[in-house]
C-alpha atoms as a PDB file:
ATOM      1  CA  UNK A   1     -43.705 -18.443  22.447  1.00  0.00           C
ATOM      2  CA  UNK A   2     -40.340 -17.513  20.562  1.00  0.00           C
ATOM      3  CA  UNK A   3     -40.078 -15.692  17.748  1.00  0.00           C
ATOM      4  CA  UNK A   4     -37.427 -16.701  15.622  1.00  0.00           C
ATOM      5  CA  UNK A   5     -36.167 -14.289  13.171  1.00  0.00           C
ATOM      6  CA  UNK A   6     -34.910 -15.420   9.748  1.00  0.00           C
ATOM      7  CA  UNK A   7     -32.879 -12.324   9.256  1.00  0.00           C
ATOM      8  CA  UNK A   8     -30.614 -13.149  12.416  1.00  0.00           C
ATOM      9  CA  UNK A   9     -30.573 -16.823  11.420  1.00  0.00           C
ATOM     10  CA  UNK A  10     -29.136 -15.872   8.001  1.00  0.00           C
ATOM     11  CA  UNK A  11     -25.974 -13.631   9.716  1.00  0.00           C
ATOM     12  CA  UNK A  12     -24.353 -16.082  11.308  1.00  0.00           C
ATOM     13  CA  UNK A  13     -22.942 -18.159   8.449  1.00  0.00           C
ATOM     14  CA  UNK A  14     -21.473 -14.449   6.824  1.00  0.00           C
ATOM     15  CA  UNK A  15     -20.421 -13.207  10.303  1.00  0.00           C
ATOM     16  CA  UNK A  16     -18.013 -16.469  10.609  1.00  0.00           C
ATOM     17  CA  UNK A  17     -16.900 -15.885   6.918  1.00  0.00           C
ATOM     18  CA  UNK A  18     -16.005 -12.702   7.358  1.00  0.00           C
ATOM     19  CA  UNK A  19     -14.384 -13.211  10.816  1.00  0.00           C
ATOM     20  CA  UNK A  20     -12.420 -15.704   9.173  1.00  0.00           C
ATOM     21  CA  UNK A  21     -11.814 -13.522   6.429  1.00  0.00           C
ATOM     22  CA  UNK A  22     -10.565 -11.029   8.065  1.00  0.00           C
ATOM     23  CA  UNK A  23      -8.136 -13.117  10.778  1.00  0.00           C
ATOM     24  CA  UNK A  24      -6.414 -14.584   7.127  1.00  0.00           C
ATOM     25  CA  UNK A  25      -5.860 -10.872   6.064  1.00  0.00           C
ATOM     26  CA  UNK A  26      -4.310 -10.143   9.491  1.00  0.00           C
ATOM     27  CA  UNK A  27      -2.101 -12.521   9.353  1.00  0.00           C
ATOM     28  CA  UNK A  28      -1.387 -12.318   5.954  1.00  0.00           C
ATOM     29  CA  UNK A  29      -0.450  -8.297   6.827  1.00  0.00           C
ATOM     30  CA  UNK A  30       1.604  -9.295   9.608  1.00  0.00           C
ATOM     31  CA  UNK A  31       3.636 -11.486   7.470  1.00  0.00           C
ATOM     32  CA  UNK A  32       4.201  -8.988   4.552  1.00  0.00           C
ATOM     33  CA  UNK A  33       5.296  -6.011   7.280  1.00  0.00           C
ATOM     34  CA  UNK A  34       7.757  -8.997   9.110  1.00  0.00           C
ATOM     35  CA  UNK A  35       8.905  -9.484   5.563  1.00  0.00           C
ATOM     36  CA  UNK A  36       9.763  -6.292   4.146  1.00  0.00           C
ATOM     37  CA  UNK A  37      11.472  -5.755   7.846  1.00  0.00           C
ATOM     38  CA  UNK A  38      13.648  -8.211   7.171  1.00  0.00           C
ATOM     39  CA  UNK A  39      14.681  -7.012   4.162  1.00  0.00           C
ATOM     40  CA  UNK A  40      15.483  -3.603   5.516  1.00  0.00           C
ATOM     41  CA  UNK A  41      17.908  -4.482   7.741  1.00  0.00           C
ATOM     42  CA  UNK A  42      21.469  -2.953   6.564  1.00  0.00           C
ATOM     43  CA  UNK A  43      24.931  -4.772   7.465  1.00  0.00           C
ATOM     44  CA  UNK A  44      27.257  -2.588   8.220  1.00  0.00           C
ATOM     45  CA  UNK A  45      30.761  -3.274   7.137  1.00  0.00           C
ATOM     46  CA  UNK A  46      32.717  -0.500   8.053  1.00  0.00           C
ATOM     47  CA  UNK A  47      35.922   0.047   5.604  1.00  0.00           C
ATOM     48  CA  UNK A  48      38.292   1.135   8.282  1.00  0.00           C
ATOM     49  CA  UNK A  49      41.285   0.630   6.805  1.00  0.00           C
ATOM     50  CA  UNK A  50      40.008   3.044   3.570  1.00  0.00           C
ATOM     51  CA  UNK A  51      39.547   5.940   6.436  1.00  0.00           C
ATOM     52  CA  UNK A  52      42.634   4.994   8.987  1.00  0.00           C
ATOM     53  CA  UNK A  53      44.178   5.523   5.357  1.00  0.00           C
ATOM     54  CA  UNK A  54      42.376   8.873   4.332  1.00  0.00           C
ATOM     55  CA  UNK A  55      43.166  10.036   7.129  1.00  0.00           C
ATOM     56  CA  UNK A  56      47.127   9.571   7.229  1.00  0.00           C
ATOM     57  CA  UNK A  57      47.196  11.142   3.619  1.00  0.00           C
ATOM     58  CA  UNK A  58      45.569  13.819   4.278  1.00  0.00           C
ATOM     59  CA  UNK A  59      47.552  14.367   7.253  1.00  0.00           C
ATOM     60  CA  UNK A  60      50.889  14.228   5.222  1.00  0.00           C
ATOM     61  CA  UNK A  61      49.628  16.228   2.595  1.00  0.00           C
ATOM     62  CA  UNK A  62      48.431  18.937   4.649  1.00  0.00           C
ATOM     63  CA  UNK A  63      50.288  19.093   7.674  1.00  0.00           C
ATOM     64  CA  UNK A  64      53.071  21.396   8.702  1.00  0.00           C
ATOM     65  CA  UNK A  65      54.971  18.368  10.339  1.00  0.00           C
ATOM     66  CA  UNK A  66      54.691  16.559   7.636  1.00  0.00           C
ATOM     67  CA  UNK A  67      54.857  18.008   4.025  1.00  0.00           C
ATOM     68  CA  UNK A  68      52.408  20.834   3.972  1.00  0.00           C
ATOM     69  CA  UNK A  69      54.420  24.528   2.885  1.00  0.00           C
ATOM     70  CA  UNK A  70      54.596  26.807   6.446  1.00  0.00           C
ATOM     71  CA  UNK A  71      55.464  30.176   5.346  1.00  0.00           C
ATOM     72  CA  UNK A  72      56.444  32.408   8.448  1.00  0.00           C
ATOM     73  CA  UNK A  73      54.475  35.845   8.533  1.00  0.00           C
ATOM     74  CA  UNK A  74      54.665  38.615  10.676  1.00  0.00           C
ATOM     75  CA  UNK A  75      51.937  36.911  12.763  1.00  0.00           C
ATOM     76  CA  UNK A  76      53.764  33.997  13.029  1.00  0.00           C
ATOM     77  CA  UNK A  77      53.521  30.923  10.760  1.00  0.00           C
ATOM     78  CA  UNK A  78      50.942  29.601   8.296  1.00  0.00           C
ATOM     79  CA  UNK A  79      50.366  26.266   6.625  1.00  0.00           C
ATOM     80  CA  UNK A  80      49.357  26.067   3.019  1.00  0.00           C
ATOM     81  CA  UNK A  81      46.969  22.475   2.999  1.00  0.00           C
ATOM     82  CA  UNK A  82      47.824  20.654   0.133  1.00  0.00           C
ATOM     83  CA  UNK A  83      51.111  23.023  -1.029  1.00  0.00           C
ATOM     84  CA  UNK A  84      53.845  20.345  -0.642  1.00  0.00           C
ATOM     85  CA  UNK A  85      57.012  21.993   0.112  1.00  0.00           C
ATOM     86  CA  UNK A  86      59.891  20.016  -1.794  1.00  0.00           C
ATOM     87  CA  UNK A  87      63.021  21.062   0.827  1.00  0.00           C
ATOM     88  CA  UNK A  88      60.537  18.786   3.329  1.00  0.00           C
ATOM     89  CA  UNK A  89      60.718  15.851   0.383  1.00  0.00           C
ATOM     90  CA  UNK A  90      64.501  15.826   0.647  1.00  0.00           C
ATOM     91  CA  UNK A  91      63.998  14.688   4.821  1.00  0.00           C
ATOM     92  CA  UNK A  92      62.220  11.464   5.528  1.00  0.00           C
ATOM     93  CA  UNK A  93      62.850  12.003   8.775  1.00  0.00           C
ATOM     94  CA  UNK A  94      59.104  14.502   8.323  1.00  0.00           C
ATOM     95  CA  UNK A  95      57.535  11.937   6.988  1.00  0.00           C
ATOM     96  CA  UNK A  96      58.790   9.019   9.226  1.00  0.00           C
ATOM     97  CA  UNK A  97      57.856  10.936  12.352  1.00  0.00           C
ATOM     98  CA  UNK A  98      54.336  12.367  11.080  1.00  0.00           C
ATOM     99  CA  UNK A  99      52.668   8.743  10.457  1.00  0.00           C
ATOM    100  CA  UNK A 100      55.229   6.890  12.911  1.00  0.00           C
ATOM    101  CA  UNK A 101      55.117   2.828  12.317  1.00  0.00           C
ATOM    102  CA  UNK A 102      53.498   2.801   9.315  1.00  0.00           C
ATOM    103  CA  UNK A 103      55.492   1.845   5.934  1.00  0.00           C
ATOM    104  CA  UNK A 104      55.336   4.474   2.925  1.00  0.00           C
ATOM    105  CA  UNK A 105      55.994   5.607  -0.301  1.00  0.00           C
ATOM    106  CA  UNK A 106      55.176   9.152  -1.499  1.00  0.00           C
ATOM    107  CA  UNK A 107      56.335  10.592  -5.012  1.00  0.00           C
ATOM    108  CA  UNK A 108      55.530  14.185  -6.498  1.00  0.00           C
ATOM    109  CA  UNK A 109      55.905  14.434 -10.194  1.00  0.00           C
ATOM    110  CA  UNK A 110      55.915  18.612 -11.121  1.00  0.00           C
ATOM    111  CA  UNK A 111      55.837  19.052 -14.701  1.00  0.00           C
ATOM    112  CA  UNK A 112      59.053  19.346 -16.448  1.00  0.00           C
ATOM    113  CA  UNK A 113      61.455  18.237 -13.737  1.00  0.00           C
ATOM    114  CA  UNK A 114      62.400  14.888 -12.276  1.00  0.00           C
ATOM    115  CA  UNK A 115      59.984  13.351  -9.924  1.00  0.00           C
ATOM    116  CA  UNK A 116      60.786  13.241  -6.200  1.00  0.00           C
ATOM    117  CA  UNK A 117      60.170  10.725  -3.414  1.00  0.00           C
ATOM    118  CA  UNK A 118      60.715   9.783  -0.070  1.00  0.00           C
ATOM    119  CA  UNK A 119      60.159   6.362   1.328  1.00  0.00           C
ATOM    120  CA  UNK A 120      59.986   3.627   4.161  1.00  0.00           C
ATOM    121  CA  UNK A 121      59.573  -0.031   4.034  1.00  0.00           C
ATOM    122  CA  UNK A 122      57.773   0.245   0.178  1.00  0.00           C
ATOM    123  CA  UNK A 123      59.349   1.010  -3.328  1.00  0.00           C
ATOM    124  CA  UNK A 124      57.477   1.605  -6.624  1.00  0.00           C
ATOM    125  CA  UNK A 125      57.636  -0.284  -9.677  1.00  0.00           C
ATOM    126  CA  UNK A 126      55.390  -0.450 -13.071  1.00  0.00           C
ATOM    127  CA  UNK A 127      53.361   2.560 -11.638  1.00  0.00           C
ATOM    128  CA  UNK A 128      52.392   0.407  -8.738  1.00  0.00           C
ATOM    129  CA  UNK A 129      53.765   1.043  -4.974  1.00  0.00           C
ATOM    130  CA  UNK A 130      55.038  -2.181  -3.701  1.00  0.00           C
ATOM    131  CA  UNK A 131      56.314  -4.418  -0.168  1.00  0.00           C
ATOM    132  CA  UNK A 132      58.561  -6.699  -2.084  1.00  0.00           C
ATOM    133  CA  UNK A 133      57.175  -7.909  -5.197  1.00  0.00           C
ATOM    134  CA  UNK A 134      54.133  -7.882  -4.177  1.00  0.00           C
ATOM    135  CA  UNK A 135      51.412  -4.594  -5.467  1.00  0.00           C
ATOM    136  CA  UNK A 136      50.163  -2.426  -2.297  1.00  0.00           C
ATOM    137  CA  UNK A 137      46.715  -2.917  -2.679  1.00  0.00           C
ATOM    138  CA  UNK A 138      44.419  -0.365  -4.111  1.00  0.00           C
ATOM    139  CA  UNK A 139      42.642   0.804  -1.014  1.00  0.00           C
ATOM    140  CA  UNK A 140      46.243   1.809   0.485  1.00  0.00           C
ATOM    141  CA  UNK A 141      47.492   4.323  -2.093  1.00  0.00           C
ATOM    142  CA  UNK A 142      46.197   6.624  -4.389  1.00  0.00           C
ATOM    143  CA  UNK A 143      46.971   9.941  -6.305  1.00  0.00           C
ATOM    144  CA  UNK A 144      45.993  13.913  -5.541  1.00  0.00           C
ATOM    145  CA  UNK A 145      46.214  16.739  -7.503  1.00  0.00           C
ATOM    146  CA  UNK A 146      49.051  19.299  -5.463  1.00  0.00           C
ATOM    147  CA  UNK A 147      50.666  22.680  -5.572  1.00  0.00           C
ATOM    148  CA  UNK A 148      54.640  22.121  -5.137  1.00  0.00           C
ATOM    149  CA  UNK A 149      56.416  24.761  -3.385  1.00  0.00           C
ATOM    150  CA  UNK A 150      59.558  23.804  -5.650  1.00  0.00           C
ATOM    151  CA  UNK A 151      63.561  24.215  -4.645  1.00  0.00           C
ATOM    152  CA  UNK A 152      63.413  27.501  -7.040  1.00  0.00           C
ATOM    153  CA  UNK A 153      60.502  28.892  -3.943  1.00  0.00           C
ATOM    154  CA  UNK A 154      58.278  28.364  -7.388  1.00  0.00           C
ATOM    155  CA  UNK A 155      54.497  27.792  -6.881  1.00  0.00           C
ATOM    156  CA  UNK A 156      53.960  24.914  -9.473  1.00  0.00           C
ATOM    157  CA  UNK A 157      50.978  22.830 -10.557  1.00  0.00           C
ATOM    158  CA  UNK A 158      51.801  18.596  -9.588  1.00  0.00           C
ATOM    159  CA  UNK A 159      50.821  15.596  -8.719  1.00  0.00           C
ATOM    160  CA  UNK A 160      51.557  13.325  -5.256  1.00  0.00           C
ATOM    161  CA  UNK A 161      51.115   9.774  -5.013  1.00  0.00           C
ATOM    162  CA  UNK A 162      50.945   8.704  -1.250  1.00  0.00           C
ATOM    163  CA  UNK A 163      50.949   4.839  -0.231  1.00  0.00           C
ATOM    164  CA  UNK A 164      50.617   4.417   3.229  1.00  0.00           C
ATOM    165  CA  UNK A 165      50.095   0.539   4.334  1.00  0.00           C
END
């Protein structure tokens, strides 16, 4: 003779509920985690032409072949970064062979005397650097604070815009 219990009779109806139950809130988690994966995924869209750019101004405002001051010591030379050296303004030959193929436009305003520039393939009008008639875009030009190393061997306080495209 079997004995049948009514205790194991009565968990079998609640042990498929909560099987159930708990498949839907697996699958319910998996979702959720597959969703807030997808929205962490970052596109990259590298502004290369804002660095290639940051790069070649910085390289003409602080290199000795290109504008940067080079003062000759006893220990040989040394370049003042960002201490443009106006005798260098008056070549564009300096400029032309620092950032070779590239068209330019560079202007230094030092308070209280006439602004200087040197140029290649761009001009400047109504405070924009342009190819033509058409405005350099934003991304290609842009303005830094300077020290000008001025005709006079003055140290002066200026300004450089440098548009590089």
């Amino acid at each position: 003779m079997k004995l049948k219990s009514k205790k194991a009779t009565m968990e079998w109806p609640s042990f498929l509920i909560s099987s159930i139950f708990s498949m839907l809130l697996f699958i319910i988690g998996v979702f959720m985690i597959l969703n807030v994966a997808n929205a962490g995924k970052i596109d990259i869209d590298p502004k290369l032409d804002a660095l290639n750019y940051g790069l070649l101004a910085s390289r003409v405002l602080n290199s000795a072949d290109c504008l940067a001051w080079e003062e000759k010591t006893p220990d040989g030379y040394l370049v003042h970064a960002g201490v443009i050296d106006a005798n260098k303004l008056s070549n564009n030959e300096n400029v032309r062979n620092c950032i070779f193929g590239k068209k330019y436009y560079i202007y230094v305003s030092i308070p209280g005397k006439p602004g200087m520039s040197v140029s290649d393939g761009l001009g400047f009008a109504n405070n924009l650097p342009r190819i033509g008639n058409t405005a350099v875009d934003k991304k290609y030009y842009d303005w830094f604070a300077v020290k000008v190393l001025d005709y006079d061997n003055n140290l002066r306080a200026g300004v450089a815009m440098v548009a590089i495209v």
